[in-house]
N, C-alpha and C. Protein backbone atom coordinates (compact mmCIF):
# COMPACT_ATOMS: atom_id res chain seq x y z
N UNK A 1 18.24 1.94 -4.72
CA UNK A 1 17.14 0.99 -4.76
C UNK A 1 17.20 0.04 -3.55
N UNK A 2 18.47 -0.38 -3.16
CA UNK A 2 18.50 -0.99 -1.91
C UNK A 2 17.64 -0.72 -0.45
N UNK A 3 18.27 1.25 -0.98
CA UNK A 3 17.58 1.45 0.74
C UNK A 3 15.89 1.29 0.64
N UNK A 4 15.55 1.58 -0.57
CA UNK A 4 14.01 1.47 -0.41
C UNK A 4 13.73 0.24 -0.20
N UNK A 5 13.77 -0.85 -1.17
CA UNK A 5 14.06 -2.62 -0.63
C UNK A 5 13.94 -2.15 1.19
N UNK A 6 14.79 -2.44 1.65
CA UNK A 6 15.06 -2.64 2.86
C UNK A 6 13.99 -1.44 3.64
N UNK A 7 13.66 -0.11 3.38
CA UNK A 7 12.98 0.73 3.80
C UNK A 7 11.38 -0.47 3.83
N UNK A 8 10.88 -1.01 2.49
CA UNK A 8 9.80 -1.72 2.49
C UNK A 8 9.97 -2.62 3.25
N UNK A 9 10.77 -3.63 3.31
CA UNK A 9 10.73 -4.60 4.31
C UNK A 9 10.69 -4.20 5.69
N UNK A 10 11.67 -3.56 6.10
CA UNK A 10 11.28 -2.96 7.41
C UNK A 10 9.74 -2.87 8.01
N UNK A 11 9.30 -2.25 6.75
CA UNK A 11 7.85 -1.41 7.44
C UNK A 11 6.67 -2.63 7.12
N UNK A 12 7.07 -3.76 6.16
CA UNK A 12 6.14 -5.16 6.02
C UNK A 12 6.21 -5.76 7.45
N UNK A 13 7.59 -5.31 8.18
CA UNK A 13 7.53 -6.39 9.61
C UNK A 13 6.61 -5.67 10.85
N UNK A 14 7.02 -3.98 10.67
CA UNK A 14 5.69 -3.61 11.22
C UNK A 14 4.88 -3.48 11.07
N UNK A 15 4.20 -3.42 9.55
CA UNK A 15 2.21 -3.82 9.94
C UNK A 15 2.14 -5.14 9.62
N UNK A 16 2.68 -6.19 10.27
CA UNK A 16 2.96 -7.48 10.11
C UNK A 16 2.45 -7.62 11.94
N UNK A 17 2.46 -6.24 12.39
CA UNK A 17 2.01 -6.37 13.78
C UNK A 17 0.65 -6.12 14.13
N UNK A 18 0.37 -5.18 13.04
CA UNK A 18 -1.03 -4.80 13.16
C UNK A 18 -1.71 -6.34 12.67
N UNK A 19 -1.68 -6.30 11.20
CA UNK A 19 -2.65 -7.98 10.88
C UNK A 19 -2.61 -8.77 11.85
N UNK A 20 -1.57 -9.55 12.19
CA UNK A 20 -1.42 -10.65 12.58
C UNK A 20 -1.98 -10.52 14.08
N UNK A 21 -2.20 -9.31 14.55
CA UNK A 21 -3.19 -8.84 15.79
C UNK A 21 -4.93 -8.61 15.36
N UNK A 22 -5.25 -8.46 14.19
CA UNK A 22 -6.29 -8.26 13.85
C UNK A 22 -6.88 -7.09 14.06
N UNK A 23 -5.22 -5.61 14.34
CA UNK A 23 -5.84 -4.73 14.62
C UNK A 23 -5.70 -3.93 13.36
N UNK A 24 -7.28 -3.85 12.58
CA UNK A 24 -6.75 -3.21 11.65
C UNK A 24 -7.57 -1.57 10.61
N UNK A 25 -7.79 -1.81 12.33
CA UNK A 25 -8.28 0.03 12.67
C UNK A 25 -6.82 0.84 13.06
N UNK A 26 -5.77 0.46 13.38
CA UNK A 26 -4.91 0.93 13.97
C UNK A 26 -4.03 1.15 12.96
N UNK A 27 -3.84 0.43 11.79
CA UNK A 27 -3.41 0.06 10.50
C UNK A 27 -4.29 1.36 9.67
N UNK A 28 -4.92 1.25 9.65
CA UNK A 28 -5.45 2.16 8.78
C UNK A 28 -5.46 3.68 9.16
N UNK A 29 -5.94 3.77 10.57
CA UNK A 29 -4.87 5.24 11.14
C UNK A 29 -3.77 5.44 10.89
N UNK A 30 -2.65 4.33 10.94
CA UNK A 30 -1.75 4.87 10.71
C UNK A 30 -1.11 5.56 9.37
N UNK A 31 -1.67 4.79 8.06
CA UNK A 31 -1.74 4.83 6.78
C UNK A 31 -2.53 6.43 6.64
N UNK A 32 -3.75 6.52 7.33
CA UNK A 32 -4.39 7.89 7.14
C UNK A 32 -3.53 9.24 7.80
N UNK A 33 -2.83 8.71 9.17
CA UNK A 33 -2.05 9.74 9.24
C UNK A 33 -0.66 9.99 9.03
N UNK A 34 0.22 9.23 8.17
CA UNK A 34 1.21 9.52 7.36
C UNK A 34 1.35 10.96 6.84
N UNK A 35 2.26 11.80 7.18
CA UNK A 35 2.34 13.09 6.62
C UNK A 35 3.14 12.80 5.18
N UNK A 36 2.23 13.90 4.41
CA UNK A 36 2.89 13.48 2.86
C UNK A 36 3.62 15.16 2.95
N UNK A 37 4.86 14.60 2.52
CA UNK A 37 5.87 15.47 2.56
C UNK A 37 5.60 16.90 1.45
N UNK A 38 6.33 17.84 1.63
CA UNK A 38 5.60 18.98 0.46
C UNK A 38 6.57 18.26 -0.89
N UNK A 39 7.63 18.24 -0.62
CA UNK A 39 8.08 17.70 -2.76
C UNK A 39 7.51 16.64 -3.21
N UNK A 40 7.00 17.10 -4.12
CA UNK A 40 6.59 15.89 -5.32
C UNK A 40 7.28 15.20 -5.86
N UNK A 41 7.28 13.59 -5.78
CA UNK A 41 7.92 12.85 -6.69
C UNK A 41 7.61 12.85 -7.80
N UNK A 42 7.86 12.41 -9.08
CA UNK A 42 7.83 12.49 -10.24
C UNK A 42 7.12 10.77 -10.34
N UNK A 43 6.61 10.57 -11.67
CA UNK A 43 6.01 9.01 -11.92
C UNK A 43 7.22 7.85 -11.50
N UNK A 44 8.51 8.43 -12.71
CA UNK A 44 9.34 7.41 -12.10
C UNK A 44 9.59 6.78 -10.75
N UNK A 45 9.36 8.13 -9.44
CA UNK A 45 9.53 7.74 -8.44
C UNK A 45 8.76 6.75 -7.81
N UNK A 46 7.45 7.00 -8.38
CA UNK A 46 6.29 6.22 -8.12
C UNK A 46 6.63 4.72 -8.50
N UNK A 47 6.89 4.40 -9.70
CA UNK A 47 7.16 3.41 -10.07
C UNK A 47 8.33 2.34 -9.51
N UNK A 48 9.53 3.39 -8.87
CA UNK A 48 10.71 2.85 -8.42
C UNK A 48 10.19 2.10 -6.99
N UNK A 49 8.86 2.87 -6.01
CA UNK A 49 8.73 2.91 -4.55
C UNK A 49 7.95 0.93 -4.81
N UNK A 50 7.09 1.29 -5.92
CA UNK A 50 5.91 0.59 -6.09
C UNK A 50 6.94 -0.73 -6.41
N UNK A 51 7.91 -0.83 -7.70
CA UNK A 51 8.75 -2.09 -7.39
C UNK A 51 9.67 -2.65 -6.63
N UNK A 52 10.18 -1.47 -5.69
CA UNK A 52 11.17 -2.03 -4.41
C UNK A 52 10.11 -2.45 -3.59
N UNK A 53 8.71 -2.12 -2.94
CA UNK A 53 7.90 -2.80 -2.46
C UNK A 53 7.59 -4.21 -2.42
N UNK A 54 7.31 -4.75 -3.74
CA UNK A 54 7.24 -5.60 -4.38
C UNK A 54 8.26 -6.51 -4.60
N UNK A 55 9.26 -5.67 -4.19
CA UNK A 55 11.06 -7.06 -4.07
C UNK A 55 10.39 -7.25 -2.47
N UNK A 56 10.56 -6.65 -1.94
CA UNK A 56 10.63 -6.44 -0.43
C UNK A 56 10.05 -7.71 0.18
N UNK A 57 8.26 -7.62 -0.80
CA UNK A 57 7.86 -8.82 -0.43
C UNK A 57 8.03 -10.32 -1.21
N UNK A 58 8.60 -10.31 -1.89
CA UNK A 58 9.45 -11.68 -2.61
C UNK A 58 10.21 -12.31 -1.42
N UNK A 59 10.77 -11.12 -1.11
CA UNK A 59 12.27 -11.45 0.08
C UNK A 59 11.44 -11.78 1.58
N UNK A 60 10.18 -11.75 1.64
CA UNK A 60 9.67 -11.72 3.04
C UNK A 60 9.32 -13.01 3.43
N UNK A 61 9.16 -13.43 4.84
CA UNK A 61 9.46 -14.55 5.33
C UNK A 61 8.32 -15.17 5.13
N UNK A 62 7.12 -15.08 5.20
CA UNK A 62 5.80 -15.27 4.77
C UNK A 62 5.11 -14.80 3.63
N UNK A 63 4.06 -15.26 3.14
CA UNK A 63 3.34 -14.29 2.16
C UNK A 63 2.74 -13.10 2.61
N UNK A 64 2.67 -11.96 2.00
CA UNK A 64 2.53 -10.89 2.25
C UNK A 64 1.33 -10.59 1.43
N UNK A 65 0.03 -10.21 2.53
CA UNK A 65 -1.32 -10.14 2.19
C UNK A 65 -1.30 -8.87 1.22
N UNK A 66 -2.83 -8.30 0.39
CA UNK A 66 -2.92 -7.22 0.00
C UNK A 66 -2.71 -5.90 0.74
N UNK A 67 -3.70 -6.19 1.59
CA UNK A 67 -3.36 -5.04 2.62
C UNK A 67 -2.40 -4.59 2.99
N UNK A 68 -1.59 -5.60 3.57
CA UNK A 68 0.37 -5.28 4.25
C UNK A 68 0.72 -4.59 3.46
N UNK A 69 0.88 -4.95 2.01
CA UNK A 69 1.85 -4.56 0.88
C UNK A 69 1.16 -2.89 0.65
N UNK A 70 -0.20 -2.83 0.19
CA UNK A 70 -0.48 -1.73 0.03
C UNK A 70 -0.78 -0.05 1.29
N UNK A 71 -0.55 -1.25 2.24
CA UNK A 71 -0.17 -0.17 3.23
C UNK A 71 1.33 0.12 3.28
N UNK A 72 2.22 -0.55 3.28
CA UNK A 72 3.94 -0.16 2.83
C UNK A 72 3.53 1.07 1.75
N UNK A 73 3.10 0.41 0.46
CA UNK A 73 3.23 1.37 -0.29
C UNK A 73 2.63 2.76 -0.48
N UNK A 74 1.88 2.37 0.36
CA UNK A 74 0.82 4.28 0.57
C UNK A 74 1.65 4.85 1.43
N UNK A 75 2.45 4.51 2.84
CA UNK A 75 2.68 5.27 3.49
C UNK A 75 4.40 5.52 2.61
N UNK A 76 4.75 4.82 2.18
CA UNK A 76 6.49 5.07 1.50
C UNK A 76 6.33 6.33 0.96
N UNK A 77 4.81 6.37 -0.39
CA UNK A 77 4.80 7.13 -1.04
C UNK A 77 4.76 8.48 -0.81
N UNK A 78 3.82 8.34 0.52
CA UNK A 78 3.80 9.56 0.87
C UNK A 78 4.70 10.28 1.39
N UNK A 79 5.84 9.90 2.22
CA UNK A 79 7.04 10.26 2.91
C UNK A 79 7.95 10.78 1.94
N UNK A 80 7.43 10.37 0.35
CA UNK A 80 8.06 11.00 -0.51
C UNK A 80 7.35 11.96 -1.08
N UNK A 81 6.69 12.38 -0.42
CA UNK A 81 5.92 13.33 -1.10
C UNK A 81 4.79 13.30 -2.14
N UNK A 82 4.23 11.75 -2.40
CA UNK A 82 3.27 11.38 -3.52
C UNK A 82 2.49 11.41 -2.80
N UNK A 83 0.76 12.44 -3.15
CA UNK A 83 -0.31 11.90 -2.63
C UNK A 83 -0.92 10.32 -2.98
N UNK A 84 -0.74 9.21 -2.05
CA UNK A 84 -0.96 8.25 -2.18
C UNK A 84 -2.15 7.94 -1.44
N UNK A 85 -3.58 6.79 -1.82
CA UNK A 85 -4.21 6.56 -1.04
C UNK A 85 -4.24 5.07 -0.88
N UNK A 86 -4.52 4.81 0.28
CA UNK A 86 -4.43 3.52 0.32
C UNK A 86 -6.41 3.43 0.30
N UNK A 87 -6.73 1.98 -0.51
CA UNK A 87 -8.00 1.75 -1.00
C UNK A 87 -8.49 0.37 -0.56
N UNK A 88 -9.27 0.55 0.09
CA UNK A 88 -9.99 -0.87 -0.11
C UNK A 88 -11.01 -1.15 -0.39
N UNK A 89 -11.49 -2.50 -1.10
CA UNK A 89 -12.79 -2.91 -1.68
C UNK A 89 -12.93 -4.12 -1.59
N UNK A 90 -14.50 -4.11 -1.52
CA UNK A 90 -15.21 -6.15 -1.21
C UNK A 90 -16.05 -5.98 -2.48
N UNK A 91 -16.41 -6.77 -2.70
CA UNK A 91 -16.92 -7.35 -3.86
C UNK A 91 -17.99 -8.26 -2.70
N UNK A 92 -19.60 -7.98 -3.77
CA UNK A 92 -20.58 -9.39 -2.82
C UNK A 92 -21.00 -10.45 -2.87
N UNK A 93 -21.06 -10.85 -4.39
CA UNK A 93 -21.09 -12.66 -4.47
C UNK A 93 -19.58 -12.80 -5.68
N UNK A 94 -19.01 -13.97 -5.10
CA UNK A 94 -18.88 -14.16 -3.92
C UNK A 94 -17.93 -13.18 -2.96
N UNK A 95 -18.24 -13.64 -1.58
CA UNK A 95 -17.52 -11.62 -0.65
C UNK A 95 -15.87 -12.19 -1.49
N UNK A 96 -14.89 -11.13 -1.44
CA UNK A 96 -13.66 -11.08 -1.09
C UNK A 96 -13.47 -9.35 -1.09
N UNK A 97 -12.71 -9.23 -0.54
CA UNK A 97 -11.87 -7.98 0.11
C UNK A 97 -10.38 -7.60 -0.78
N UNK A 98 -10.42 -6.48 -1.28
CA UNK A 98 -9.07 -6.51 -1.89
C UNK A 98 -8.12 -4.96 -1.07
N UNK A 99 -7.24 -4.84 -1.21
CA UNK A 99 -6.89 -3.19 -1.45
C UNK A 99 -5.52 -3.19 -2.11
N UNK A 100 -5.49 -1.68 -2.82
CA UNK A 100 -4.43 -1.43 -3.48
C UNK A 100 -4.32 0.22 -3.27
N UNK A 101 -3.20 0.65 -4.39
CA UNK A 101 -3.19 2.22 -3.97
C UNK A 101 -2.89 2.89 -5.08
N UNK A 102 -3.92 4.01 -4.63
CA UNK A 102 -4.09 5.21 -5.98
C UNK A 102 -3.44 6.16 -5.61
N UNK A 103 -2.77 6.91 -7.04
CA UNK A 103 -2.30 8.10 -7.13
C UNK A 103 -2.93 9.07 -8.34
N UNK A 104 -3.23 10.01 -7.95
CA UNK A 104 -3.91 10.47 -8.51
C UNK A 104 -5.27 9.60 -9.95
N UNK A 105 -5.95 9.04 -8.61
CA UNK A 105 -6.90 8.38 -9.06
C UNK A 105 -6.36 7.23 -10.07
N UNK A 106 -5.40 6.94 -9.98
CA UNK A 106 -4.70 5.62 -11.04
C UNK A 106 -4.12 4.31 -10.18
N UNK A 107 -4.51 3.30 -10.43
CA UNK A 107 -4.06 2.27 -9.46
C UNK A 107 -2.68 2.40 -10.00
N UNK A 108 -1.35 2.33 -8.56
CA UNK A 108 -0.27 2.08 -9.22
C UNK A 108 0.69 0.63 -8.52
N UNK A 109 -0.21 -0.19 -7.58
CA UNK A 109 0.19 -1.46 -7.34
C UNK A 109 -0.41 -2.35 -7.77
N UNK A 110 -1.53 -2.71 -8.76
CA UNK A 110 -2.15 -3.67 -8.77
C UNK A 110 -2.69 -3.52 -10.33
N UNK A 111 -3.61 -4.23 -10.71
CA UNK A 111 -4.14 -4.37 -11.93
C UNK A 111 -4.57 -2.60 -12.15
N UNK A 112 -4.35 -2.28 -13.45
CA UNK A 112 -5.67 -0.87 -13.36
C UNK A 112 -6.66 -1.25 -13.38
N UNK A 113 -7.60 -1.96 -13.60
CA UNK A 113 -9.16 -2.16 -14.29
C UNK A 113 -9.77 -2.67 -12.45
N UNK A 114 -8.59 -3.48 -11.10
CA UNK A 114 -9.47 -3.38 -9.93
C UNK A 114 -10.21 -3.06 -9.50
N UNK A 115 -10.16 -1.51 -9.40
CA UNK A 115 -10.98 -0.60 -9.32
C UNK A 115 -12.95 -0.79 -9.78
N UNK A 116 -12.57 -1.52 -10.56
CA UNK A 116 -13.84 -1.74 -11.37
C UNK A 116 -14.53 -3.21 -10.67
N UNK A 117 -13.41 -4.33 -10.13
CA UNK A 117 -13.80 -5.63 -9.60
C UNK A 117 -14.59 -5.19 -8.41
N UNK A 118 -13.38 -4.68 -7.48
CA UNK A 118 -13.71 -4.20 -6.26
C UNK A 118 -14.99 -2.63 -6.14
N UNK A 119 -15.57 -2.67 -5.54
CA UNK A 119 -16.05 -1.69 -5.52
C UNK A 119 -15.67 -0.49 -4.09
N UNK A 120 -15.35 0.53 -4.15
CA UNK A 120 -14.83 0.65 -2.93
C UNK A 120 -14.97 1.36 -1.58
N UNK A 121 -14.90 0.63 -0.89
CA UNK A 121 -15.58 0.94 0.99
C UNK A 121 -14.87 1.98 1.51
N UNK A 122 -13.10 2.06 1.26
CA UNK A 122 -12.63 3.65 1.73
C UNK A 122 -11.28 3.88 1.40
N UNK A 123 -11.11 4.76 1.68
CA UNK A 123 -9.80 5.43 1.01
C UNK A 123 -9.66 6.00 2.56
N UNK A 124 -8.16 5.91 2.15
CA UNK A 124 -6.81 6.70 3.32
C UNK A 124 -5.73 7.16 3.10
């Protein structure tokens, strides 16, 4: 559980380069081209990636936006072999922007019912 901890943090400090540049077309390529490995993780695994993520950013030096976090966790997942997508959605009165990430069509970082707040602009 450590190395993933530390695997997430790592990868919060690099798209910590993309946001904080505002590049976040470059962010989302990168998330879209993540190769998802051929073995399948199992749910547990899912669950294990999704809460070492989630330490990762407790432990992080700043707050750690939606996006950051759910881009860690789409691309982790996939390196393990989970088809993961990373999702985002705005909502129009009033605007806000969310994203989180599905696996097989199930939110597995964020509320389940999001999906339903947000309405959603794209998947990666």
């Amino acid at each position: 559980m450590k190395v993933l901890i530390l695997r997430a943090y790592v990868k919060l400090v690099f798209f910590e380069f993309y946001t904080a540049r505002g590049r976040f077309s470059e962010l989302h390529e990168k998330v879209r081209n993540t190769p998802i490995k051929r073995k399948r993780s199992g749910e547990i695994e899912v669950d294990r990636i999704c809460s070492a993520v989630d330490l990762a950013c407790v432990y992080y030096f700043k707050q750690v936006l939606c996006l950051q976090r759910s881009a860690v966790t789409a691309c982790i997942l996939k390196r393990q072999g989970v088809f993961a997508q990373l999702v985002i959605g705005a909502q129009h009165t009033p605007f806000k922007a969310h994203a989180w990430v599905e696996v097989d069509g199930r939110v597995v970082n964020d509320k389940p019912y999001v999906s339903e707040v947000y309405p959603v602009l794209d998947r990666c």
